[in-house]
N, C-alpha and C. Protein backbone atom coordinates (compact mmCIF):
# COMPACT_ATOMS: atom_id res chain seq x y z
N UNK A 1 -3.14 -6.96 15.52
CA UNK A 1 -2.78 -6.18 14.35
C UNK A 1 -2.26 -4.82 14.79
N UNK A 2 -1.23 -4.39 14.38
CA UNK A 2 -0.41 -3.33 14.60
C UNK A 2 0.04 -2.77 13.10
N UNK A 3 -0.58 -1.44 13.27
CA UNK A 3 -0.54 -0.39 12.23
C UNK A 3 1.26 0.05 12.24
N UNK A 4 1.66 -0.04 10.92
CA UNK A 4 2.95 0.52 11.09
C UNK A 4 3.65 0.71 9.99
N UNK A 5 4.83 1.21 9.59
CA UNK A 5 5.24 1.73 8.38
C UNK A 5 6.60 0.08 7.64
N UNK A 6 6.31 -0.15 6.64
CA UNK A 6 7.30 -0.67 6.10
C UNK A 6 8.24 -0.14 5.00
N UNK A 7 9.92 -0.13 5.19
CA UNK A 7 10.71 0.62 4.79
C UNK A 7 11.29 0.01 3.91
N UNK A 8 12.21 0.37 2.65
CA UNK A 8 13.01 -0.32 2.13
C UNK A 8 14.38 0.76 1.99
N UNK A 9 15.43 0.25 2.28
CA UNK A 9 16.45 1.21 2.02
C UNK A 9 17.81 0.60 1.00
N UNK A 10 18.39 1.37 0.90
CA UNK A 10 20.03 1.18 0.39
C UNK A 10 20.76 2.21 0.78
N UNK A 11 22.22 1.18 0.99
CA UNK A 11 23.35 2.06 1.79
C UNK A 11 24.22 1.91 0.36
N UNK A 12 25.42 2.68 0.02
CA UNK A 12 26.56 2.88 -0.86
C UNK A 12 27.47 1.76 -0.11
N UNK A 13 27.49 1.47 0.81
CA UNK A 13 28.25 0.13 1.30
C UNK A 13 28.09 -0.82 1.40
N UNK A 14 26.89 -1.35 0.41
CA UNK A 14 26.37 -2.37 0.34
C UNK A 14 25.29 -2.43 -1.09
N UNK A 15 26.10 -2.67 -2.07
CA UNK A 15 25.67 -2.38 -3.28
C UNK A 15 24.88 -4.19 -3.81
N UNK A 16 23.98 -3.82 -4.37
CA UNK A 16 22.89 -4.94 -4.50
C UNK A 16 21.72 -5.54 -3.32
N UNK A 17 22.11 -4.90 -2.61
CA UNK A 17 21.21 -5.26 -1.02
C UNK A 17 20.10 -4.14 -0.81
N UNK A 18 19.13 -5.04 -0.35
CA UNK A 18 18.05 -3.65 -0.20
C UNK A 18 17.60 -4.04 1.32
N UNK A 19 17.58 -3.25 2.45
CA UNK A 19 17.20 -3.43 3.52
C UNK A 19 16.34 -3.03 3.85
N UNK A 20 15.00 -3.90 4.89
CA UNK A 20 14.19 -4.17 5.31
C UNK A 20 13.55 -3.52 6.41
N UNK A 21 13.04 -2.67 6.84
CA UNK A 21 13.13 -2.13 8.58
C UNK A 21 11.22 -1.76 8.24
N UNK A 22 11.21 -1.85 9.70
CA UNK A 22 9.73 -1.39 10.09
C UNK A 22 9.88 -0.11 11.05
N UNK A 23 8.82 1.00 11.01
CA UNK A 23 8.54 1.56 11.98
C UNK A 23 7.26 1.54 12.68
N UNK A 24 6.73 2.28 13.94
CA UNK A 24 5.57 2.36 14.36
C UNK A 24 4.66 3.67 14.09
N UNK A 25 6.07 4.54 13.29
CA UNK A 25 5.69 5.93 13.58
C UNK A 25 6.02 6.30 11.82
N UNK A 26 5.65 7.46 11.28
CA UNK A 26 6.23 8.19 9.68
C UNK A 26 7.32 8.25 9.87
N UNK A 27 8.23 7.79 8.96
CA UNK A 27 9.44 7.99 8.82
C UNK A 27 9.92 9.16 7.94
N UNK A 28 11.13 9.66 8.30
CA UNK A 28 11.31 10.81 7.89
C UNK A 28 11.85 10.84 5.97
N UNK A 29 10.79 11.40 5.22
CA UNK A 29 11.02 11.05 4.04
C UNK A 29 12.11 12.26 3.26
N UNK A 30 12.66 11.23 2.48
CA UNK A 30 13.53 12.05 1.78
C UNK A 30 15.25 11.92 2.05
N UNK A 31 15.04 11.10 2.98
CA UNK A 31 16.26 10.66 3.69
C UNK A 31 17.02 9.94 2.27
N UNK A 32 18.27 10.06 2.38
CA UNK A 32 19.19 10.13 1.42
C UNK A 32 19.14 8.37 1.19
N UNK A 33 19.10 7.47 1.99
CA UNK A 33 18.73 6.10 2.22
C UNK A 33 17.40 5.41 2.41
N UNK A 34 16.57 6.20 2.14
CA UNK A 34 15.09 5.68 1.46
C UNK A 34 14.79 5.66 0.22
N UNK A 35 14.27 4.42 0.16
CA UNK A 35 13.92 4.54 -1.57
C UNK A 35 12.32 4.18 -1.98
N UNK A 36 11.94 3.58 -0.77
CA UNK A 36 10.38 3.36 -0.77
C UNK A 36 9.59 3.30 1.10
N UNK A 37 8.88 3.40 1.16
CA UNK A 37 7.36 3.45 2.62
C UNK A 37 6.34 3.58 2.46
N UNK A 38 5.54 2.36 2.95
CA UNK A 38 4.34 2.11 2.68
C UNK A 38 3.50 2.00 3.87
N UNK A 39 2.98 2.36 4.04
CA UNK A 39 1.87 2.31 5.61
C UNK A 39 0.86 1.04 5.23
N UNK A 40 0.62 0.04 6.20
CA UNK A 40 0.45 -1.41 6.29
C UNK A 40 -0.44 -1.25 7.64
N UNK A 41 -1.83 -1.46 7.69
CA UNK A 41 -2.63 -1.73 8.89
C UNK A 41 -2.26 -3.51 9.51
N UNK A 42 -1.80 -3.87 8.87
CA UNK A 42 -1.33 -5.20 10.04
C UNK A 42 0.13 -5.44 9.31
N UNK A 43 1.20 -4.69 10.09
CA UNK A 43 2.85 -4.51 9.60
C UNK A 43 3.23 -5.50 9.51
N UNK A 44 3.04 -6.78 10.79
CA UNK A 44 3.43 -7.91 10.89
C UNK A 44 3.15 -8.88 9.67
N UNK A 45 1.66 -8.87 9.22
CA UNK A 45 1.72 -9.79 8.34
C UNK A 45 2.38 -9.02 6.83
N UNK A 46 2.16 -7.96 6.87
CA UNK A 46 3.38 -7.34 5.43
C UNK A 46 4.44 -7.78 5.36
N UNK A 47 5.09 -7.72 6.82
CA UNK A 47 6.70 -8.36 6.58
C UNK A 47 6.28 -9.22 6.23
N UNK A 48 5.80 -10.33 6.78
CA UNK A 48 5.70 -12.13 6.66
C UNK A 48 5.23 -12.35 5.03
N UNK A 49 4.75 -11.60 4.92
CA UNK A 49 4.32 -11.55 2.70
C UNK A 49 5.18 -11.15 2.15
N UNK A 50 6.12 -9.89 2.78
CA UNK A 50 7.28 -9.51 1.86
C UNK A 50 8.32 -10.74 1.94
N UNK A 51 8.70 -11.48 3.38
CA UNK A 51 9.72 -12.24 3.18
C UNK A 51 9.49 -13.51 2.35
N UNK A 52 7.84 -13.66 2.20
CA UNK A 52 7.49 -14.99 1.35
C UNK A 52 7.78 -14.70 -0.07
N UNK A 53 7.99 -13.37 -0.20
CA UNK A 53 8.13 -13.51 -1.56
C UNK A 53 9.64 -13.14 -1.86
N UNK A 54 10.24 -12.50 -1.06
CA UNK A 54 12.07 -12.55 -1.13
C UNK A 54 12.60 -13.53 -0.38
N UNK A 55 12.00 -14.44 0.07
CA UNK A 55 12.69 -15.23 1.10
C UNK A 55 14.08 -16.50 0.91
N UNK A 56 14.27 -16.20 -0.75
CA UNK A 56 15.35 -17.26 -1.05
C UNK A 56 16.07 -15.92 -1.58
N UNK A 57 16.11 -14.61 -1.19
CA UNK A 57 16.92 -13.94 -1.25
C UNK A 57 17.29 -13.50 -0.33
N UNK A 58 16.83 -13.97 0.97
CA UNK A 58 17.58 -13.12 2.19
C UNK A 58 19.10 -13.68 2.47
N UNK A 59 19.49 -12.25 2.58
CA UNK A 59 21.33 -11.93 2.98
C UNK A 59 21.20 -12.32 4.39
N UNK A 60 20.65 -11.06 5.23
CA UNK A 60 21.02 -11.51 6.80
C UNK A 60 19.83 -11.23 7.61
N UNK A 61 19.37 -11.76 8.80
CA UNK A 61 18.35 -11.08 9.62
C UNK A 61 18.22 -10.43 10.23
N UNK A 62 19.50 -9.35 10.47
CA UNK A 62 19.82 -8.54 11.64
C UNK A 62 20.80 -7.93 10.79
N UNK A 63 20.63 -6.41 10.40
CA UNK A 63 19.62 -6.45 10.11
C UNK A 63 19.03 -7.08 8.86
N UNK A 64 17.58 -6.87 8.79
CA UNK A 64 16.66 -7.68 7.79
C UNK A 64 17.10 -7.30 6.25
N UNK A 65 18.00 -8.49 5.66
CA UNK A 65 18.33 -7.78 4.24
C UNK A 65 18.36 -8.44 2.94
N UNK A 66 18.17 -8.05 2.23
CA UNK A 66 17.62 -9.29 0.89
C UNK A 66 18.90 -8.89 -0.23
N UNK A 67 19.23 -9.83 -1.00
CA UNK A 67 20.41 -9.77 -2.20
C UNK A 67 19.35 -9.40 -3.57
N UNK A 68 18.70 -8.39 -3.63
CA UNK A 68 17.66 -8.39 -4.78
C UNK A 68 17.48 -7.08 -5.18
N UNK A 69 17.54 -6.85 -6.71
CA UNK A 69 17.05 -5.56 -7.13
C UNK A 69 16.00 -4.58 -6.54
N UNK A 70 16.55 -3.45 -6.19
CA UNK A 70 15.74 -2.35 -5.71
C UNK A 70 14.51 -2.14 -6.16
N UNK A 71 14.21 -2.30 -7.88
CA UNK A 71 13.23 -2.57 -8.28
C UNK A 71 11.97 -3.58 -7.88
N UNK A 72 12.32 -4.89 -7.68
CA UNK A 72 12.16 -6.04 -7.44
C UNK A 72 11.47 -5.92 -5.75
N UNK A 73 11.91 -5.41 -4.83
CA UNK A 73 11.91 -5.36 -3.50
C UNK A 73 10.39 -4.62 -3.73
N UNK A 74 10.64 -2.98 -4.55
CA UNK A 74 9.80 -2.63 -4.38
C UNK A 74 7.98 -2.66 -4.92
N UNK A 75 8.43 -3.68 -6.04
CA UNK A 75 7.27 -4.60 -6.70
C UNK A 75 6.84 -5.34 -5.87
N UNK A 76 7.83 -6.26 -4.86
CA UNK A 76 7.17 -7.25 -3.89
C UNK A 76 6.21 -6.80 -2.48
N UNK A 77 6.39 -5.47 -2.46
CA UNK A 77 6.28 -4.52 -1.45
C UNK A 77 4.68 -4.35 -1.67
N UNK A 78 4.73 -3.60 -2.86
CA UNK A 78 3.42 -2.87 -3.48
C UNK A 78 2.72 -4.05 -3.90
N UNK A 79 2.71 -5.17 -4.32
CA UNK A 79 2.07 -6.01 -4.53
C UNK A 79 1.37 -7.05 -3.70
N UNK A 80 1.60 -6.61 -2.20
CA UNK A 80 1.41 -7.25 -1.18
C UNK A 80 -0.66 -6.92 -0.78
N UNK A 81 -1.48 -8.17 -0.92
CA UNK A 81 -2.56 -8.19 -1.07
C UNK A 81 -3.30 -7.67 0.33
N UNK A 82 -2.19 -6.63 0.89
CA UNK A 82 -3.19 -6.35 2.24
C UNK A 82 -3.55 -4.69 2.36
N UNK A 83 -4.27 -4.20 2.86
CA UNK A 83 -4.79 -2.71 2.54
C UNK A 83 -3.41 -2.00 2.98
N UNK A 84 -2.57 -1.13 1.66
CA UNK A 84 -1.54 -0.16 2.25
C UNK A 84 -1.53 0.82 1.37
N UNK A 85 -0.92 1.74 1.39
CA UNK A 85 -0.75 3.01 1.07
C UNK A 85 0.64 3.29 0.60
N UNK A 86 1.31 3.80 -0.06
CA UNK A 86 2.38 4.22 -0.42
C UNK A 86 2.77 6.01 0.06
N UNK A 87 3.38 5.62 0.78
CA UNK A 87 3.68 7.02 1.27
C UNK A 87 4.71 7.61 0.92
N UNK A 88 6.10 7.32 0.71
CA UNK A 88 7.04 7.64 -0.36
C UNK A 88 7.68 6.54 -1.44
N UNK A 89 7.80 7.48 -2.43
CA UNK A 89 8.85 5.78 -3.70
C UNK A 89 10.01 7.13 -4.00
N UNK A 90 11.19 6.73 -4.73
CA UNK A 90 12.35 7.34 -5.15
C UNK A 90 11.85 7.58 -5.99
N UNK A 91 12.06 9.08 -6.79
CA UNK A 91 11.68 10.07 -7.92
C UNK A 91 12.22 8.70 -9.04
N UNK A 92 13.27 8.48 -8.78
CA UNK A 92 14.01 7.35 -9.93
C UNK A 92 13.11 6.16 -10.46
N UNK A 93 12.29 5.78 -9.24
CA UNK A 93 11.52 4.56 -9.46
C UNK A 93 10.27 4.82 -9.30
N UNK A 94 10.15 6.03 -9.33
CA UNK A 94 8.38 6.67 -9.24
C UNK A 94 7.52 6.88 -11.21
N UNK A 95 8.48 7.07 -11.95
CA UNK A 95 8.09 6.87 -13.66
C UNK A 95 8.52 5.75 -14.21
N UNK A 96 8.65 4.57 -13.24
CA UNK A 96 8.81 3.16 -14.39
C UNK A 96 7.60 2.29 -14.68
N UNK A 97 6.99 2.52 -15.74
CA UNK A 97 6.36 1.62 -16.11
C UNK A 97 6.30 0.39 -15.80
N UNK A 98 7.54 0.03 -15.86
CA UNK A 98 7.70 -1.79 -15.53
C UNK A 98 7.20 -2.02 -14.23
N UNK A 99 7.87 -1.14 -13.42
CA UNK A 99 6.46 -1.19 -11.76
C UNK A 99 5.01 -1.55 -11.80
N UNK A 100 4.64 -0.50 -12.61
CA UNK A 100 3.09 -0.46 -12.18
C UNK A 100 2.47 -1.88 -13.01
N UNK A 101 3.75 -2.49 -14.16
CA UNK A 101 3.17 -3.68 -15.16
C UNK A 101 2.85 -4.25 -13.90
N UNK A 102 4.55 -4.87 -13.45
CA UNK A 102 4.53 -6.23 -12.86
C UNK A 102 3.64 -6.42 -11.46
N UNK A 103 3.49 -5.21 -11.15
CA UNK A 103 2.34 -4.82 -9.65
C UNK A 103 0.66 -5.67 -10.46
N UNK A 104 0.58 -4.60 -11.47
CA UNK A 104 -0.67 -5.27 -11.87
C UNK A 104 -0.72 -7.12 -12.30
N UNK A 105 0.07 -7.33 -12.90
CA UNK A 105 1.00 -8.69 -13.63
C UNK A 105 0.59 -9.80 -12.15
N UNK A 106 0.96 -9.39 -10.90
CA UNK A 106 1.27 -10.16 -9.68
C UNK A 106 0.06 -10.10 -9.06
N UNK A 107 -1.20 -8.97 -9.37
CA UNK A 107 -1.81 -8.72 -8.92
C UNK A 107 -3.15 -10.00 -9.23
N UNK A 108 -3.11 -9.96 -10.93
CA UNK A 108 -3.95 -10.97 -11.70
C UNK A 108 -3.61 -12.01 -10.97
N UNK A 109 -2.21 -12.77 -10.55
CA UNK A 109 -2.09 -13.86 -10.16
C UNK A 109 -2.09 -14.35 -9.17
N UNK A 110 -2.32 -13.09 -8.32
CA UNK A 110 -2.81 -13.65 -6.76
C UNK A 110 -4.55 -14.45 -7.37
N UNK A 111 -5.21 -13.35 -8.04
CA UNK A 111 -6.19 -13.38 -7.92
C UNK A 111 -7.11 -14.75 -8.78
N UNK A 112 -6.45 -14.92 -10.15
CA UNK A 112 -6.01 -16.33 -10.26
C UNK A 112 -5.84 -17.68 -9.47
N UNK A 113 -5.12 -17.70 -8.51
CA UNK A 113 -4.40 -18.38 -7.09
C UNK A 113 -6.05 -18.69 -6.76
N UNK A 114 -6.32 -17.08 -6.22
CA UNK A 114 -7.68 -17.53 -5.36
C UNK A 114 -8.50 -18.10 -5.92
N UNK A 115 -9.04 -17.54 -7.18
CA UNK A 115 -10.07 -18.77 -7.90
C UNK A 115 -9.83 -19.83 -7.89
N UNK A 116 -9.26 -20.16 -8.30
CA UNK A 116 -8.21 -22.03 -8.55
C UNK A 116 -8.71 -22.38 -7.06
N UNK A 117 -8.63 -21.85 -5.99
CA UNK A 117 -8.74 -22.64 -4.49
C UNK A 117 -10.26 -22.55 -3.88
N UNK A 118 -10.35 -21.45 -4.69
CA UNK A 118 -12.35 -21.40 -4.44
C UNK A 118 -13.14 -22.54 -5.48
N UNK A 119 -12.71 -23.12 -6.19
CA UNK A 119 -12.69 -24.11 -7.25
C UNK A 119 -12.48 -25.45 -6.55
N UNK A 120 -11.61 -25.29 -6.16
CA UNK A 120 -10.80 -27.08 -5.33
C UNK A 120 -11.69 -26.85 -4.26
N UNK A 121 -12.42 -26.25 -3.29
CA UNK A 121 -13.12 -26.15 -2.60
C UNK A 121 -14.51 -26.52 -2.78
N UNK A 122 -15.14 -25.93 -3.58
CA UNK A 122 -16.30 -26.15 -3.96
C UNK A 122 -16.22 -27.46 -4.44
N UNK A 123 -15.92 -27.82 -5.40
CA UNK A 123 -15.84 -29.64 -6.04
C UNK A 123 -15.42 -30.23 -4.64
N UNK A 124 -14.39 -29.91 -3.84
CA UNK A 124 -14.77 -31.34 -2.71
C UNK A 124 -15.80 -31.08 -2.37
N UNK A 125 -16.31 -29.65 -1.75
CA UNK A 125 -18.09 -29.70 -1.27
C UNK A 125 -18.65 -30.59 -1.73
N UNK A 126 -18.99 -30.37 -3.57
CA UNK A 126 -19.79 -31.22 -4.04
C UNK A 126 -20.00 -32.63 -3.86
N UNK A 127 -18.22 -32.70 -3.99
CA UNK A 127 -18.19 -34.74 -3.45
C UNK A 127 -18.69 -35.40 -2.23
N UNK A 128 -18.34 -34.29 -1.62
CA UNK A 128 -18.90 -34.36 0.23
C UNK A 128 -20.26 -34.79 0.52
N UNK A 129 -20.91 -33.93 -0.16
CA UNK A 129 -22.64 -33.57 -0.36
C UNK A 129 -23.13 -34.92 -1.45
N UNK A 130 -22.31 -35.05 -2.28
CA UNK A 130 -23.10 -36.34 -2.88
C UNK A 130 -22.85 -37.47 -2.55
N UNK A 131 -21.50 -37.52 -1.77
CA UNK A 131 -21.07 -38.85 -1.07
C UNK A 131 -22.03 -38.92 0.58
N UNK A 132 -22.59 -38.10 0.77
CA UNK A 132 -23.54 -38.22 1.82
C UNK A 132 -24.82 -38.38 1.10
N UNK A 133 -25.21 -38.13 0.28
CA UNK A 133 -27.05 -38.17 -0.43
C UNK A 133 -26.45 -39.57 -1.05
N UNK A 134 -25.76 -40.03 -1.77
CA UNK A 134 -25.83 -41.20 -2.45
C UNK A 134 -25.80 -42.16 -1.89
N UNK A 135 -26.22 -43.50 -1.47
CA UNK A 135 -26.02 -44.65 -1.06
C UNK A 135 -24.80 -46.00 -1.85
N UNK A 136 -24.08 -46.30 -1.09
CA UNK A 136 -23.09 -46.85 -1.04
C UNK A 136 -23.50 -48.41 -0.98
């Protein structure tokens, strides 16, 4: 596990694309091409959650870039179920409501997800456990 920063940017030469980059170190905020950074104690698996959830939107891998609303990127970002921090968002996308919905919205349904599998778990236990006590 490697502590590290995950970035999202946009360039004017590439309108609808939001690009992807990691650092190891704070990135310098305010930069005219940042629009969100989040500090991620295991970076690696953040990417691997962010691309599961943009992953039928990726443009190119080099660099790492998705065809998806800026908005959207940064919902998939913040909604990612592993301990992070938000260290900068764009003044533009820092008062939208619809953020903090669909964050919470994605949040219920991870958590949803998990019940449902702590559920399918337990009932095979049960079958397990009575298909061993019962005689056949």
């Amino acid at each position: 596990m490697q502590k590290g920063y995950l970035l999202l940017e946009t360039h004017p030469d590439q309108p609808g694309m939001v690009l992807v980059s990691t650092r190891d170190h704070e990135p310098r905020l305010g930069g005219p091409e940042l629009r969100f950074a989040a500090c991620f104690g295991d970076i690696d698996a953040a990417l691997m959650h962010l691309h599961e959830r943009l992953r039928r939107r990726l443009a190119t891998l080099e660099p790492r870039s998705y065809a998806v609303d800026l908005e959207e990127a940064v919902i998939a970002v913040d909604a990612i179920e592993l301990d992070h921090r938000r260290v900068f968002i764009d003044p533009a996308l820092a008062g939208s409501p619809t953020i903090e919905h669909r964050i919470e919205a994605l949040h219920r349904r991870y958590r949803w997800q998990d019940r449902l599998l702590h559920a399918v778990g337990l009932c095979a236990l049960i079958v397990l456990i009575l298909w061993g006590i019962l005689p056949l």
